[in-house]
Protein backbone atom coordinates (compact mmCIF):
# COMPACT_ATOMS: atom_id res chain seq x y z
CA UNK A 1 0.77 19.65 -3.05
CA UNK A 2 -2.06 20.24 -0.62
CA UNK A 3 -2.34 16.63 -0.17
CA UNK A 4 1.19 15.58 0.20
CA UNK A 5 0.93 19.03 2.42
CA UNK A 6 -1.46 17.58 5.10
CA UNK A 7 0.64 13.72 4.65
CA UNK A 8 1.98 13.70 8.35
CA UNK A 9 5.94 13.11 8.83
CA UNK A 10 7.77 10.94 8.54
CA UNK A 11 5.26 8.90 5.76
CA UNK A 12 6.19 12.49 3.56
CA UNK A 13 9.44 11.68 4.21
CA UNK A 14 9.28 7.94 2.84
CA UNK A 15 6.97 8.91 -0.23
CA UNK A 16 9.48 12.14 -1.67
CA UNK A 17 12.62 9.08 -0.59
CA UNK A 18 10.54 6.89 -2.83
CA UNK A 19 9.59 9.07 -5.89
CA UNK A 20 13.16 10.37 -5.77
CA UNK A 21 14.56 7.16 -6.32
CA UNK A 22 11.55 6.19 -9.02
CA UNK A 23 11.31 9.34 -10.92
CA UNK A 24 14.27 11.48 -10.09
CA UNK A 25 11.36 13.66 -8.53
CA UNK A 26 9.99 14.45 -4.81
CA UNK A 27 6.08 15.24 -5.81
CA UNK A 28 5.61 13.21 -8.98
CA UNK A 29 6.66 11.61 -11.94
CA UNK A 30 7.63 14.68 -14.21
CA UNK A 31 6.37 15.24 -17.71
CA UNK A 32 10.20 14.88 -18.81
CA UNK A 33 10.27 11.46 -17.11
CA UNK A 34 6.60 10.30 -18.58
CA UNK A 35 7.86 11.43 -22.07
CA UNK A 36 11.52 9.13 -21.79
CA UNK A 37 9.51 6.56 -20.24
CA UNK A 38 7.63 6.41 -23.76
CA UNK A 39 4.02 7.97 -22.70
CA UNK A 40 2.21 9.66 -25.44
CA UNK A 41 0.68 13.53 -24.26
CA UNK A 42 -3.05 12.00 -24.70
CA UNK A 43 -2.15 9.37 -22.47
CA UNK A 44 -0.58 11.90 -19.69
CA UNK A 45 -2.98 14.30 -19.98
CA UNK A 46 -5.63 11.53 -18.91
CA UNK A 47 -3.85 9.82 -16.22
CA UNK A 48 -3.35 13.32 -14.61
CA UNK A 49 -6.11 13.54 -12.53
CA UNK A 50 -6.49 9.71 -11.53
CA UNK A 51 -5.71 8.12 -8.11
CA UNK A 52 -3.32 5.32 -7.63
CA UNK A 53 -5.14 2.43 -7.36
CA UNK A 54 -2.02 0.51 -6.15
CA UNK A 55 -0.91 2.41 -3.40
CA UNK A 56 -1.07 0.08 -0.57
CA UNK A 57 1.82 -1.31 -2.82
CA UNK A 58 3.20 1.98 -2.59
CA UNK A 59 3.29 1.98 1.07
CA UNK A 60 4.08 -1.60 1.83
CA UNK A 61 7.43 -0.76 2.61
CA UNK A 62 6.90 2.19 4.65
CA UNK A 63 6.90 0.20 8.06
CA UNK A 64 10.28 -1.14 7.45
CA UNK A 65 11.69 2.32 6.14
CA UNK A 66 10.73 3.53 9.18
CA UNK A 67 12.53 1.11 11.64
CA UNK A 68 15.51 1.79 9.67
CA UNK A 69 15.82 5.15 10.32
């Protein structure tokens, strides 16, 4: 939270839009959605505190979100 805290608007707004739409969530996958999605708990417990490495994938999109709104 403290991260996506100091994210300045409207990028917050596009990344909770995003994970809404991928994970039914604002902040994060949930542990509900890891589970269905066929993760084991070893394998959630040590992806917990890892970074995205592909998140200038993530954001690609954000500069055309933003026009649109």
């Amino acid at each position: 939270m403290k991260y996506k805290d100091a994210t300045p608007q409207p990028l917050r707004d596009f990344i909770y839009e995003r994970n809404i739409k991928e994970y039914g969530d604002p902040l994060r996958p949930t542990f509900e959605w890891l589970i269905e999605e066929g993760r084991t708990f070893e394998q959630i417990v040590n992806s917990a505190p890892k970074f995205n490495p592909s998140i200038d994938g993530v954001l690609a999109p954000f500069e055309e979100w933003l026009r649109s709104q």
